[in-house]
PDB file of N, CA and C in Angstrom:
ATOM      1  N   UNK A   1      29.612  -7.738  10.844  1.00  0.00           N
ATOM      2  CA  UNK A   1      28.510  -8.634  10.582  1.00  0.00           C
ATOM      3  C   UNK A   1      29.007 -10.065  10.693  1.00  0.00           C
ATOM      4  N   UNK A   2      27.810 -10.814  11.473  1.00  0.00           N
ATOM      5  CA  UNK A   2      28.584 -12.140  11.078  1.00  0.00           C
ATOM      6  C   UNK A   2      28.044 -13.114  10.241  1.00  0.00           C
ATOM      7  N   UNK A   3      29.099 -14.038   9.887  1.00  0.00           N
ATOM      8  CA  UNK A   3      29.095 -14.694   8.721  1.00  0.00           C
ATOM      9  C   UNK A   3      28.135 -15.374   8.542  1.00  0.00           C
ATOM     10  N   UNK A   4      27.275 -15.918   9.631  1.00  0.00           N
ATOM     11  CA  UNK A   4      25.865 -16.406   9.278  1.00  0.00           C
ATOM     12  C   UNK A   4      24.788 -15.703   8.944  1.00  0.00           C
ATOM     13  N   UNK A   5      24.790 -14.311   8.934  1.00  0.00           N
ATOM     14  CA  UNK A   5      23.781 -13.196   8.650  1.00  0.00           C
ATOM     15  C   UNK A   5      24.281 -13.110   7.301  1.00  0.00           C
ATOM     16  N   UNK A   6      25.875 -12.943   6.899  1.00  0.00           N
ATOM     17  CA  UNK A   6      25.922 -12.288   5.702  1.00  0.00           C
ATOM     18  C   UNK A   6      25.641 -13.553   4.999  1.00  0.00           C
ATOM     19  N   UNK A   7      25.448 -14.889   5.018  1.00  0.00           N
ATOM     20  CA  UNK A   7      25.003 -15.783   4.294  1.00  0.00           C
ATOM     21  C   UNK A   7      24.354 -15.874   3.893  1.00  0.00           C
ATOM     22  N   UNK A   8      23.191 -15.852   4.886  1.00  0.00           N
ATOM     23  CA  UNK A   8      21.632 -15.908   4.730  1.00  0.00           C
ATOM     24  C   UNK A   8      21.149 -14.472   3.807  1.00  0.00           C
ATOM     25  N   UNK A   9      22.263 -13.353   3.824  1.00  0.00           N
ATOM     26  CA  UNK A   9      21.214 -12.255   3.173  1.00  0.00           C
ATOM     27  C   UNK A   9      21.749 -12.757   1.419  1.00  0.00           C
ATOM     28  N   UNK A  10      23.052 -13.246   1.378  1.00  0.00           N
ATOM     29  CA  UNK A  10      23.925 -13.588   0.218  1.00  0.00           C
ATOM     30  C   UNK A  10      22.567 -14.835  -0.620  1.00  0.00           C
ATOM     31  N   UNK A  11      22.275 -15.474  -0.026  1.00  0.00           N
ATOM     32  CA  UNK A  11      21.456 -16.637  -0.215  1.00  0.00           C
ATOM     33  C   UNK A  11      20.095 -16.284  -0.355  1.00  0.00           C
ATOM     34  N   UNK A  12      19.703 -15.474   0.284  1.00  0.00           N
ATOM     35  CA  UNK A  12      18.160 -14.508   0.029  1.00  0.00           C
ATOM     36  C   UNK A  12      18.277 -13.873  -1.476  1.00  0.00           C
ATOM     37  N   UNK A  13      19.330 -13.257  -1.683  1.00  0.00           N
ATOM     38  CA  UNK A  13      19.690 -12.618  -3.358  1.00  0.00           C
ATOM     39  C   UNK A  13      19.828 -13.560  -4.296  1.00  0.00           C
ATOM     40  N   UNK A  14      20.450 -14.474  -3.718  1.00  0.00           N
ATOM     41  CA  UNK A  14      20.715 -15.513  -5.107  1.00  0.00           C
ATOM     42  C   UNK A  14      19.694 -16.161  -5.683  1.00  0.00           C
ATOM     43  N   UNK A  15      18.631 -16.810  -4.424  1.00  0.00           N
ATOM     44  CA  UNK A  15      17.654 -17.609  -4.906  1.00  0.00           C
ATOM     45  C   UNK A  15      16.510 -16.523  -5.312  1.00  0.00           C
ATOM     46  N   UNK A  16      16.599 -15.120  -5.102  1.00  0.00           N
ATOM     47  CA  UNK A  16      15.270 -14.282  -5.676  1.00  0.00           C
ATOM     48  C   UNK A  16      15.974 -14.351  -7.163  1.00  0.00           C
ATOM     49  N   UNK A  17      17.475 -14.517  -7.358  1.00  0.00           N
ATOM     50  CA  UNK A  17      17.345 -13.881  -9.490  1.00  0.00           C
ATOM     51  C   UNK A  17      16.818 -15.574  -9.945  1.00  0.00           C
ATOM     52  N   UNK A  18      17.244 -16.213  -9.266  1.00  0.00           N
ATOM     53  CA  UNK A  18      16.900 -17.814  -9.771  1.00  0.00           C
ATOM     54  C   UNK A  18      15.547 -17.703  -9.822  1.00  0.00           C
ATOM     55  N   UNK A  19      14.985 -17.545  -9.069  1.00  0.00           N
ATOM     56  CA  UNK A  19      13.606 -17.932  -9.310  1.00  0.00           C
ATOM     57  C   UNK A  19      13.056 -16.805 -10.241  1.00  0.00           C
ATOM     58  N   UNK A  20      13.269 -15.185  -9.630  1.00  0.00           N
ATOM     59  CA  UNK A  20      12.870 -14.508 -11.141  1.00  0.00           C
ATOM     60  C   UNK A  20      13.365 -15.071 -12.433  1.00  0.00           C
ATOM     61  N   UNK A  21      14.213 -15.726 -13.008  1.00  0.00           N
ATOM     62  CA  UNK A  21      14.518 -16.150 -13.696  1.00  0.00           C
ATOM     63  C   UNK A  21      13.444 -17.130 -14.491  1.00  0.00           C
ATOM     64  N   UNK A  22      13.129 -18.459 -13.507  1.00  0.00           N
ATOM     65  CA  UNK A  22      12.653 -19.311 -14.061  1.00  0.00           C
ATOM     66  C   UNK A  22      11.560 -19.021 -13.784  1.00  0.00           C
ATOM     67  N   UNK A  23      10.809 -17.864 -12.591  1.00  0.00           N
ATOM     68  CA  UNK A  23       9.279 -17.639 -13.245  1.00  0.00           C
ATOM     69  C   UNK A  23       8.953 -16.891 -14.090  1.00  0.00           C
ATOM     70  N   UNK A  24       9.706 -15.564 -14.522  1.00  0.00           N
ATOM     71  CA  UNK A  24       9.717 -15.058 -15.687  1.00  0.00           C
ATOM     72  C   UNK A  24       9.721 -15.824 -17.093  1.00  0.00           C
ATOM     73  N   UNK A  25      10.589 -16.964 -17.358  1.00  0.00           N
ATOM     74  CA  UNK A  25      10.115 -17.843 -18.598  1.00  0.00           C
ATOM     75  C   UNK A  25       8.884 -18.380 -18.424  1.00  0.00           C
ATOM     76  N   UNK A  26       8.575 -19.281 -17.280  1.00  0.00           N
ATOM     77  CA  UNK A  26       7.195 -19.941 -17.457  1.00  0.00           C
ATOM     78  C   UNK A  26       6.028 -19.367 -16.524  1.00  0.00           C
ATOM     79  N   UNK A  27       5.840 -18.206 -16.434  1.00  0.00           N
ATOM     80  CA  UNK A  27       4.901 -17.936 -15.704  1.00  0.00           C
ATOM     81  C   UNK A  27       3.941 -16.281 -15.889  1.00  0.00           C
ATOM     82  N   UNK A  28       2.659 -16.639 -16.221  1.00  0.00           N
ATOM     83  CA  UNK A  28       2.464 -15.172 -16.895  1.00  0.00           C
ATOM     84  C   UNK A  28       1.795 -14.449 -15.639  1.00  0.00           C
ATOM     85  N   UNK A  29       1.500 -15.073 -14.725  1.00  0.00           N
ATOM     86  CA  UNK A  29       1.086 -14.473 -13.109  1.00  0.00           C
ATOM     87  C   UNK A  29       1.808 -13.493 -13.020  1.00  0.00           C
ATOM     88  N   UNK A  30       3.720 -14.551 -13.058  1.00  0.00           N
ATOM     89  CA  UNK A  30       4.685 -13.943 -12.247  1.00  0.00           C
ATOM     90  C   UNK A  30       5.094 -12.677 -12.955  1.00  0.00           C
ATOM     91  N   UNK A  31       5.198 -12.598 -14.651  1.00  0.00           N
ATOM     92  CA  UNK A  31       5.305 -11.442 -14.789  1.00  0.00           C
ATOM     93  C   UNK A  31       4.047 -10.864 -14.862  1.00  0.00           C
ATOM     94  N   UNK A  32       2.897 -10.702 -14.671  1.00  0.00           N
ATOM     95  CA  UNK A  32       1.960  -9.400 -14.088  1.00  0.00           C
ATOM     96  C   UNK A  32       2.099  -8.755 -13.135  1.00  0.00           C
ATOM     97  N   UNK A  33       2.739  -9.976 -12.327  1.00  0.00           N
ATOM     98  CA  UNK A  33       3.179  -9.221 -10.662  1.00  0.00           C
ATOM     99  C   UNK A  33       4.327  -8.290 -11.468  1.00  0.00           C
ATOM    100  N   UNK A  34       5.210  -8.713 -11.688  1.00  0.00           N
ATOM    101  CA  UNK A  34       6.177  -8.148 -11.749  1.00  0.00           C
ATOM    102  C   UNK A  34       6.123  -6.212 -12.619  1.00  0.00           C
ATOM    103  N   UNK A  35       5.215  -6.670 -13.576  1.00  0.00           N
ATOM    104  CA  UNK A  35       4.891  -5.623 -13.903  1.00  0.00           C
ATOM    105  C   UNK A  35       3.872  -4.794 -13.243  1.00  0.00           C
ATOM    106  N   UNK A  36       3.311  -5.091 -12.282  1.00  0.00           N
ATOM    107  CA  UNK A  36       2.670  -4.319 -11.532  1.00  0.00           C
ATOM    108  C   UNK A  36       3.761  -3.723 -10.339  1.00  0.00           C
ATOM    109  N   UNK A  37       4.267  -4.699 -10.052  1.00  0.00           N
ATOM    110  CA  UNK A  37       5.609  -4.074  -9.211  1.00  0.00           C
ATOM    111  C   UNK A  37       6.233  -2.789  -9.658  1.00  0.00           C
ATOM    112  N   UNK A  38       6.679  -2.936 -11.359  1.00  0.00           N
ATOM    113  CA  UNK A  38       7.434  -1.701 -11.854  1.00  0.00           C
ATOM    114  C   UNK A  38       6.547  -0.123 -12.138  1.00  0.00           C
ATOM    115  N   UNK A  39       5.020  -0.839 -12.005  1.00  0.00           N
ATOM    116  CA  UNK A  39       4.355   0.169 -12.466  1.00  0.00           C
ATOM    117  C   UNK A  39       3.671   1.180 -10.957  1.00  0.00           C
ATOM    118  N   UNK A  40       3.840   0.276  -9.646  1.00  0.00           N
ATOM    119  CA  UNK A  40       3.645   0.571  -8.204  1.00  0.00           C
ATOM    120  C   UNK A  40       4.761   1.661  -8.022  1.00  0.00           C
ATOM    121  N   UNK A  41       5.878   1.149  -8.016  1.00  0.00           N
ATOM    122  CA  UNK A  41       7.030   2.068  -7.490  1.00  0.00           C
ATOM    123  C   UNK A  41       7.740   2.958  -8.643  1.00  0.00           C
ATOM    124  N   UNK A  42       7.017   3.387  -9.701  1.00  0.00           N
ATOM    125  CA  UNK A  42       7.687   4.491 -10.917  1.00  0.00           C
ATOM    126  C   UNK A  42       7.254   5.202  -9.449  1.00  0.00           C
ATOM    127  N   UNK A  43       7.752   6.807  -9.947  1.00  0.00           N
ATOM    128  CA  UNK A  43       7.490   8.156  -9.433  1.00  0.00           C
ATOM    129  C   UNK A  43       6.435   8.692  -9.675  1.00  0.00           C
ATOM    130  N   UNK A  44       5.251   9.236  -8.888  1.00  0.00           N
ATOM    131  CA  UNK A  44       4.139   9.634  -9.154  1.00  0.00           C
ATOM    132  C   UNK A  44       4.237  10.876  -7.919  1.00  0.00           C
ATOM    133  N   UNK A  45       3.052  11.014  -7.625  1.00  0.00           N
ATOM    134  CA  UNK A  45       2.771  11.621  -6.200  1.00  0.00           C
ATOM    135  C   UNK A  45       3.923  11.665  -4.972  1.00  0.00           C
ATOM    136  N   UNK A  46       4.484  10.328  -5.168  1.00  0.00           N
ATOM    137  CA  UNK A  46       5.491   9.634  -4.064  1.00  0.00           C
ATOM    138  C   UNK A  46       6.390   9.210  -4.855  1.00  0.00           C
ATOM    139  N   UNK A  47       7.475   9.573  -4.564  1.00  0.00           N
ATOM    140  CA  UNK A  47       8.547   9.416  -5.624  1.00  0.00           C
ATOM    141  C   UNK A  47       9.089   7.903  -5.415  1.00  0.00           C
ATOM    142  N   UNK A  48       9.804   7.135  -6.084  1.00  0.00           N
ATOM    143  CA  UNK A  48      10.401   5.710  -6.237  1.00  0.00           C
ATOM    144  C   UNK A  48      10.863   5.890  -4.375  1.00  0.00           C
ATOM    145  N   UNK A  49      11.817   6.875  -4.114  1.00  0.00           N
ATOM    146  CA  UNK A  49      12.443   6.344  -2.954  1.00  0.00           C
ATOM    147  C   UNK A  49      11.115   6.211  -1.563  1.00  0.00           C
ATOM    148  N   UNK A  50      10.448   7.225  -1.706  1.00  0.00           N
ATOM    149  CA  UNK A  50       9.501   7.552  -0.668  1.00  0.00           C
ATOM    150  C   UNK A  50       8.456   6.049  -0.742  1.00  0.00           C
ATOM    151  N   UNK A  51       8.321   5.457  -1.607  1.00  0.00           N
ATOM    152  CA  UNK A  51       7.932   4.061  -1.571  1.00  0.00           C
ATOM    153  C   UNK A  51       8.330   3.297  -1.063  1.00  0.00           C
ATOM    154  N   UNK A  52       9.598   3.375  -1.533  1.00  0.00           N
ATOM    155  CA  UNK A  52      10.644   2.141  -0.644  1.00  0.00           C
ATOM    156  C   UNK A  52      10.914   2.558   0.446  1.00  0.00           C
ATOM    157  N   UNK A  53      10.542   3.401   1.527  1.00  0.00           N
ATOM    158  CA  UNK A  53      10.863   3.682   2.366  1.00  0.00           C
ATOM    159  C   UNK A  53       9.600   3.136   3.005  1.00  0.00           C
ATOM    160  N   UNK A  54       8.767   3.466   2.185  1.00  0.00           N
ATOM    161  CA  UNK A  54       7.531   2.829   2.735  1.00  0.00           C
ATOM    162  C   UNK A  54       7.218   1.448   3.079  1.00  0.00           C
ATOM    163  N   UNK A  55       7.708   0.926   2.044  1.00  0.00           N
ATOM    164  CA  UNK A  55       7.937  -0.614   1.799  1.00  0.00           C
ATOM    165  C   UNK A  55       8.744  -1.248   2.405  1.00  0.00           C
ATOM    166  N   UNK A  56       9.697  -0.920   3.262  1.00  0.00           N
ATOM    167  CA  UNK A  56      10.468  -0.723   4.276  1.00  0.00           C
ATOM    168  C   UNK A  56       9.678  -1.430   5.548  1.00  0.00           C
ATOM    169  N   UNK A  57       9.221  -1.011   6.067  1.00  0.00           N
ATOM    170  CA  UNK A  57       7.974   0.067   7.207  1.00  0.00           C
ATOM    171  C   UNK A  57       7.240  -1.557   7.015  1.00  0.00           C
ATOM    172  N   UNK A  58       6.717  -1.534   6.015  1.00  0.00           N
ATOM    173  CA  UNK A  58       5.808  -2.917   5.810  1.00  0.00           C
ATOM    174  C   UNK A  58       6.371  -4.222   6.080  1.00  0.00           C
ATOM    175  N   UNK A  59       7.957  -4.071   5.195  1.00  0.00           N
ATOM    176  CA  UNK A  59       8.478  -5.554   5.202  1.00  0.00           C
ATOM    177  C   UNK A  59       8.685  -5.875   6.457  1.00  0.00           C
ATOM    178  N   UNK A  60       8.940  -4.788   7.679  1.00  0.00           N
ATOM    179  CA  UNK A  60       9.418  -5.336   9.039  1.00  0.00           C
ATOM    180  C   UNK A  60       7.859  -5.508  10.113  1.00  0.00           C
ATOM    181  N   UNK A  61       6.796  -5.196   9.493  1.00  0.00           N
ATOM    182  CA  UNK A  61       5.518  -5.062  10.047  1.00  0.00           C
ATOM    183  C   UNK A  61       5.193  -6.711   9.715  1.00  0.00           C
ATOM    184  N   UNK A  62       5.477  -7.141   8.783  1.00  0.00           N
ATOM    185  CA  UNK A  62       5.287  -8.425   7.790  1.00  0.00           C
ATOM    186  C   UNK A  62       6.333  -9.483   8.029  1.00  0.00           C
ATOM    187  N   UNK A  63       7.357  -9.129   8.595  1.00  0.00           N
ATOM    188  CA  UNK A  63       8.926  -9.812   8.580  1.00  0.00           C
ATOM    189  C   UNK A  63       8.892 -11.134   7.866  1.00  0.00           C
ATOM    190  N   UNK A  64       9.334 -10.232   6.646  1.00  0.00           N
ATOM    191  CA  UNK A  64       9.309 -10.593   4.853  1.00  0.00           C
ATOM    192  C   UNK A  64      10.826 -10.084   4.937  1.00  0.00           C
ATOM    193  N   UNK A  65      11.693 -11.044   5.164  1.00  0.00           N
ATOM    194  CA  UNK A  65      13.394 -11.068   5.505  1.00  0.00           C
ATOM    195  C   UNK A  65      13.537 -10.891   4.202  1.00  0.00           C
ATOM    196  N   UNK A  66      13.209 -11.515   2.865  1.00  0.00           N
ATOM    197  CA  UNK A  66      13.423 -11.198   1.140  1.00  0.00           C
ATOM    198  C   UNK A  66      12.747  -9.855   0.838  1.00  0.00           C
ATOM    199  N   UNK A  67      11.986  -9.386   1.361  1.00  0.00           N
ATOM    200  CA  UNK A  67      11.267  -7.843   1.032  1.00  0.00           C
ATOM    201  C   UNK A  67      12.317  -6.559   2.043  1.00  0.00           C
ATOM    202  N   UNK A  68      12.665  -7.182   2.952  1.00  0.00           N
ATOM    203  CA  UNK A  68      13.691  -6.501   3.642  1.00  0.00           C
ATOM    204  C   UNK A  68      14.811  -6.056   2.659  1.00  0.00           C
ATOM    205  N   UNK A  69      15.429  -6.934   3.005  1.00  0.00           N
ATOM    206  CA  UNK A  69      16.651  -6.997   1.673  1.00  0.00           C
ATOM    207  C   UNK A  69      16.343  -6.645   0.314  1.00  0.00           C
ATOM    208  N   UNK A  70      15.071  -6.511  -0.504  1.00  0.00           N
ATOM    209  CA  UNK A  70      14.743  -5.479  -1.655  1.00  0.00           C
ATOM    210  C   UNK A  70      14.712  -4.411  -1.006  1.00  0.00           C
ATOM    211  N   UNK A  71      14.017  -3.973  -0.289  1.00  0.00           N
ATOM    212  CA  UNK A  71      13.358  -2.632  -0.678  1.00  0.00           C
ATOM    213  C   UNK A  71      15.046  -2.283   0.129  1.00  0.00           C
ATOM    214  N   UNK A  72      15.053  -2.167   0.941  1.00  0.00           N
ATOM    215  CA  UNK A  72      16.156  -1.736   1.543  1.00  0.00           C
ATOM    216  C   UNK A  72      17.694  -1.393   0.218  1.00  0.00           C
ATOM    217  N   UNK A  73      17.560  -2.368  -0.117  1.00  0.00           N
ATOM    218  CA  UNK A  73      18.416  -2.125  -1.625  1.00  0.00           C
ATOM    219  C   UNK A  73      18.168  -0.997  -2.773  1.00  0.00           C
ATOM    220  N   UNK A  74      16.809  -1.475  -2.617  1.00  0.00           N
ATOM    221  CA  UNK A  74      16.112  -0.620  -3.915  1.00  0.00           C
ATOM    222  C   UNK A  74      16.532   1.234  -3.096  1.00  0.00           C
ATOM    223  N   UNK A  75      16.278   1.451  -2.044  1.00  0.00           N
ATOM    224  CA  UNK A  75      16.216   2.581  -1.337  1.00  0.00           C
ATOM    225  C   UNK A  75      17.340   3.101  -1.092  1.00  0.00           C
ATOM    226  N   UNK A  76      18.658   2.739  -1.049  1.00  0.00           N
ATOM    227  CA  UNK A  76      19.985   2.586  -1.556  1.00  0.00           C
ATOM    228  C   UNK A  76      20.025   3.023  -2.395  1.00  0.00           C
ATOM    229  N   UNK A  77      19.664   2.155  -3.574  1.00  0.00           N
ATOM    230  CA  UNK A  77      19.794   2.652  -4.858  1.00  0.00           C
ATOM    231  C   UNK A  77      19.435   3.940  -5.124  1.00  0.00           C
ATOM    232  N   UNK A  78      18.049   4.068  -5.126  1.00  0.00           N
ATOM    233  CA  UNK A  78      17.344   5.952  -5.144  1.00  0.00           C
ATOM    234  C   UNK A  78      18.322   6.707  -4.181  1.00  0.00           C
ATOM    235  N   UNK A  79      19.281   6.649  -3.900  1.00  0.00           N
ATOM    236  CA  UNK A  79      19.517   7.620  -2.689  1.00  0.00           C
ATOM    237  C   UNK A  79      19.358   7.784  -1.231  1.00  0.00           C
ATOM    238  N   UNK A  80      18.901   6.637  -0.496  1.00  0.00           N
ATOM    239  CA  UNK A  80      18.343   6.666   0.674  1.00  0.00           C
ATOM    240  C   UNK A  80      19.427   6.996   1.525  1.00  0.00           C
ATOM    241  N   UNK A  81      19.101   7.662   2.432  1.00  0.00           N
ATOM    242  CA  UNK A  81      20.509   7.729   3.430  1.00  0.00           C
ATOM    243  C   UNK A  81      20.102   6.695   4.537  1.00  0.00           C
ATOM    244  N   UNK A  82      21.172   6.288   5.324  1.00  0.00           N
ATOM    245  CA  UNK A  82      21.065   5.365   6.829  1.00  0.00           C
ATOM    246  C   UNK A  82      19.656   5.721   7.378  1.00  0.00           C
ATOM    247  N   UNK A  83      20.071   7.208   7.534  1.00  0.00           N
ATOM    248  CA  UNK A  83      19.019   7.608   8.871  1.00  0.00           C
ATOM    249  C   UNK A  83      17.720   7.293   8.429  1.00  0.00           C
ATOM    250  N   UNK A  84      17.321   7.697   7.070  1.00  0.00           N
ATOM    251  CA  UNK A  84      16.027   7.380   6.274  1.00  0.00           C
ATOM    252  C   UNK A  84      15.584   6.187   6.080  1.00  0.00           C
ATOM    253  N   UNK A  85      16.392   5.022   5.894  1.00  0.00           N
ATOM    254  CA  UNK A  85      15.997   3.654   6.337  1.00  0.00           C
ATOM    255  C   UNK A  85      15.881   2.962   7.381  1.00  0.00           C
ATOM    256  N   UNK A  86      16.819   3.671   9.124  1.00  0.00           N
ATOM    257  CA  UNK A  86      16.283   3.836  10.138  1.00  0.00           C
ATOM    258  C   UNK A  86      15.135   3.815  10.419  1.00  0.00           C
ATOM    259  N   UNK A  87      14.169   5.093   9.885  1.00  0.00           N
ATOM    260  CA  UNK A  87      13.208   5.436  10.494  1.00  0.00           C
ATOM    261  C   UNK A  87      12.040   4.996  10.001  1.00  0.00           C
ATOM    262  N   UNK A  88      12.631   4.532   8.997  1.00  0.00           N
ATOM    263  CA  UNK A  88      11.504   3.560   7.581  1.00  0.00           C
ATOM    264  C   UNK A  88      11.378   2.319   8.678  1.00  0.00           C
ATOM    265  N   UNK A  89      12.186   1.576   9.324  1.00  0.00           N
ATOM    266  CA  UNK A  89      12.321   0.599  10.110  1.00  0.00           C
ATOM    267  C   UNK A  89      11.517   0.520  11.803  1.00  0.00           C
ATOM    268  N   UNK A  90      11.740   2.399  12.346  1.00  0.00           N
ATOM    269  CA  UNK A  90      11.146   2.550  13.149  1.00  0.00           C
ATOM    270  C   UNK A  90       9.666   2.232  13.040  1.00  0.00           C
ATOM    271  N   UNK A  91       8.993   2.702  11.888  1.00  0.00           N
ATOM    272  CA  UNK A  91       7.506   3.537  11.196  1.00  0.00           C
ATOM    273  C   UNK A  91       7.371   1.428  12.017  1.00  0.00           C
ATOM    274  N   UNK A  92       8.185   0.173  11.001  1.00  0.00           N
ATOM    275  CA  UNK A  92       7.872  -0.931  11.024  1.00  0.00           C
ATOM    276  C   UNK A  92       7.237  -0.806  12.517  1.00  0.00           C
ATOM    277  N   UNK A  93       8.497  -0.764  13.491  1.00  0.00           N
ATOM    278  CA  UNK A  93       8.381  -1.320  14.549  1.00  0.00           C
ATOM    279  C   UNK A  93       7.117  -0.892  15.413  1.00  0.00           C
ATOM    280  N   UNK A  94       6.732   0.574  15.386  1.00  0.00           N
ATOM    281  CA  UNK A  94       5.788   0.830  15.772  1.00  0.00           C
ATOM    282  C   UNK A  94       4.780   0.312  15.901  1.00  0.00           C
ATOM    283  N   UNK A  95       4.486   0.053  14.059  1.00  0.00           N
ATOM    284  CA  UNK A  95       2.803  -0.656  13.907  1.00  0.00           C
ATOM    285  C   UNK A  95       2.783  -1.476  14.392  1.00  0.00           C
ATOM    286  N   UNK A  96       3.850  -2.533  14.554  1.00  0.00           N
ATOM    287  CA  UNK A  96       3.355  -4.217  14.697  1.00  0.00           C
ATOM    288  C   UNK A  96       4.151  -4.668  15.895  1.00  0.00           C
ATOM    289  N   UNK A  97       4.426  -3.510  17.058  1.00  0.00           N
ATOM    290  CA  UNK A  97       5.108  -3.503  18.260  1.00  0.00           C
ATOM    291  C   UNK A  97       5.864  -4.604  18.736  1.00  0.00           C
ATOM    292  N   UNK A  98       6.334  -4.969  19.721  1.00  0.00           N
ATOM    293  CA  UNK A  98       6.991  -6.300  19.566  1.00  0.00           C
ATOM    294  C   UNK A  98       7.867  -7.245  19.112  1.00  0.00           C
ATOM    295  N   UNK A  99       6.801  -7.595  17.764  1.00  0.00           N
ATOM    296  CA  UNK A  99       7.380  -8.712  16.561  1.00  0.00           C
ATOM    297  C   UNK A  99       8.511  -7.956  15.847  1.00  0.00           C
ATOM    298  N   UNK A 100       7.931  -6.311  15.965  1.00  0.00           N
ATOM    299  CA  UNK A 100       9.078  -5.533  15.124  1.00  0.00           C
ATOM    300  C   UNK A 100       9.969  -5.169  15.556  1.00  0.00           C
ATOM    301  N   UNK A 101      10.232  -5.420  16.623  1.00  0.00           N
ATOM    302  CA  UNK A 101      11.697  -5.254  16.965  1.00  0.00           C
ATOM    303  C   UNK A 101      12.284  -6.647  16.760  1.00  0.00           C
ATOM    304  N   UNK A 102      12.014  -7.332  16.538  1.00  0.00           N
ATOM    305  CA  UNK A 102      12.341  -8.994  16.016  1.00  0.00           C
ATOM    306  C   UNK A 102      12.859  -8.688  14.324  1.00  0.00           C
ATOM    307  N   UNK A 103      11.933  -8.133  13.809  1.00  0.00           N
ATOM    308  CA  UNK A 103      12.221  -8.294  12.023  1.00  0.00           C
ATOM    309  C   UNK A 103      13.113  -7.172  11.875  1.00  0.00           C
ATOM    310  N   UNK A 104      13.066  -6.147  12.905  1.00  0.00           N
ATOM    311  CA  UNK A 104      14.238  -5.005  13.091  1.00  0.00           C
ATOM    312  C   UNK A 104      15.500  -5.787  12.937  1.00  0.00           C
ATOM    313  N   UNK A 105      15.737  -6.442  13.431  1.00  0.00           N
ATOM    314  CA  UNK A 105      17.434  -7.187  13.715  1.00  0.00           C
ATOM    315  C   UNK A 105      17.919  -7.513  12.240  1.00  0.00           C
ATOM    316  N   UNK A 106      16.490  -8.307  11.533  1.00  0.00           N
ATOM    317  CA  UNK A 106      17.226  -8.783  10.269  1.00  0.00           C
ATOM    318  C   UNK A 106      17.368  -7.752   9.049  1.00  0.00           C
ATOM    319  N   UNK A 107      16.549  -6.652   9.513  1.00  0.00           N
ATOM    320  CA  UNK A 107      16.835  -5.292   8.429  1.00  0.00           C
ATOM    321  C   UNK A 107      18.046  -4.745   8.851  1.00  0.00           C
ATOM    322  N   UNK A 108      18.644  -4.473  10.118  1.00  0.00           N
ATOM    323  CA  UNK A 108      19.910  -3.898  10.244  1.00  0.00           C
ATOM    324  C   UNK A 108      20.929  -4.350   9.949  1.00  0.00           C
ATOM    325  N   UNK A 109      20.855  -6.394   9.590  1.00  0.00           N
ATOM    326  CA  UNK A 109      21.789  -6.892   8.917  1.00  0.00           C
ATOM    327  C   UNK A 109      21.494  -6.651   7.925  1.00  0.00           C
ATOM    328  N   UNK A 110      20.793  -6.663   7.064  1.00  0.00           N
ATOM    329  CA  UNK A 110      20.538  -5.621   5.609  1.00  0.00           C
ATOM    330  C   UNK A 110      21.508  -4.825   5.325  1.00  0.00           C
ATOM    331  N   UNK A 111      21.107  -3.821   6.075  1.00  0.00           N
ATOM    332  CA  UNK A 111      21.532  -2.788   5.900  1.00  0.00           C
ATOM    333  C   UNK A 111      23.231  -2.604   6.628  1.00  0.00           C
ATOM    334  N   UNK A 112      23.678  -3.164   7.557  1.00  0.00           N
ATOM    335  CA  UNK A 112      24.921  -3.419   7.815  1.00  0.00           C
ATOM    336  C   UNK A 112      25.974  -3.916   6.492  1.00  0.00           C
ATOM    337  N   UNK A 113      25.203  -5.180   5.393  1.00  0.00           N
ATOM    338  CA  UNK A 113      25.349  -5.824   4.602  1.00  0.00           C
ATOM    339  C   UNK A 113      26.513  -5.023   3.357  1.00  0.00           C
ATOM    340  N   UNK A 114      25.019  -4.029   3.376  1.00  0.00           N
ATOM    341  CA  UNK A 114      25.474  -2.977   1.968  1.00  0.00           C
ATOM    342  C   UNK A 114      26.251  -2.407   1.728  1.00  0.00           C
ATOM    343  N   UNK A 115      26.307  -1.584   3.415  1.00  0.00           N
ATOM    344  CA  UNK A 115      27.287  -1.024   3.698  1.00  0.00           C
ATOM    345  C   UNK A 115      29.003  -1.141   3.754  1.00  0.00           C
ATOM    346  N   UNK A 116      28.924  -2.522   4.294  1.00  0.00           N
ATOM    347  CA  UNK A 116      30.118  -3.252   4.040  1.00  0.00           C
ATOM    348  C   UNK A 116      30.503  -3.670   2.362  1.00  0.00           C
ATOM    349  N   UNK A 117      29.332  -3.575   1.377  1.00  0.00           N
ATOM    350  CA  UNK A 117      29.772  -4.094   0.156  1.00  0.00           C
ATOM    351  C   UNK A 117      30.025  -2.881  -0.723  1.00  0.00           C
ATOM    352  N   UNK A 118      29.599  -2.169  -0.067  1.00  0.00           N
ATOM    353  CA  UNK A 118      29.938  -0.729  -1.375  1.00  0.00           C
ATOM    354  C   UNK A 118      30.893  -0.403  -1.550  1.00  0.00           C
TER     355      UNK A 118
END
């Protein structure tokens, strides 16, 4: 990976706890979102990972480079294997043809990212 990708994803993490940080003290929006966030991706029907896989799919349909780098993490976390965030990435590229092979590049530094940090 190179060092300007792993920056930018290093710098995407830092400024999401900063700002969760300071919108969590002053902001009661930010935690509704937030708690709607935790209450979206519990396990129901579709388990935590099968979300984020989903959410996946969206962030590169959306190329939401900070939603990349969550869910992609979060999907990690549950267990996701490579190939399963692959294809979470494919599902992206499909819908939104084109552009998604564009927001593709910055999910595989994502995911290149992690890999290297584990």
């Amino acid at each position: 990976m190179e060092k300007p990708d792993k920056e930018k994803i290093e710098q995407i993490i830092q400024t999401r706890k900063k700002a969760h940080s300071f919108y969590n003290l002053k902001s009661k929006v930010y935690k509704s979102f937030v708690s709607m966030e935790q209450n979206t991706y519990k396990d129901g029907k579709l388990s935590k990972l099968h979300k984020e896989l989903i959410a996946i799919g969206i962030s590169v349909v959306i190329n939401c480079e900070s939603c990349m780098e969550w869910h992609i993490r979060q999907a990690l976390d549950c267990g996701a294997t490579e190939d399963e965030i692959i294809e979470s990435i494919e599902v992206g590229i499909e819908m939104s043809g084109g552009p998604g092979t564009v927001s593709s590049r910055f999910a595989m530094n994502v995911l290149e990212y992690y890999r290297q940090v584990k």
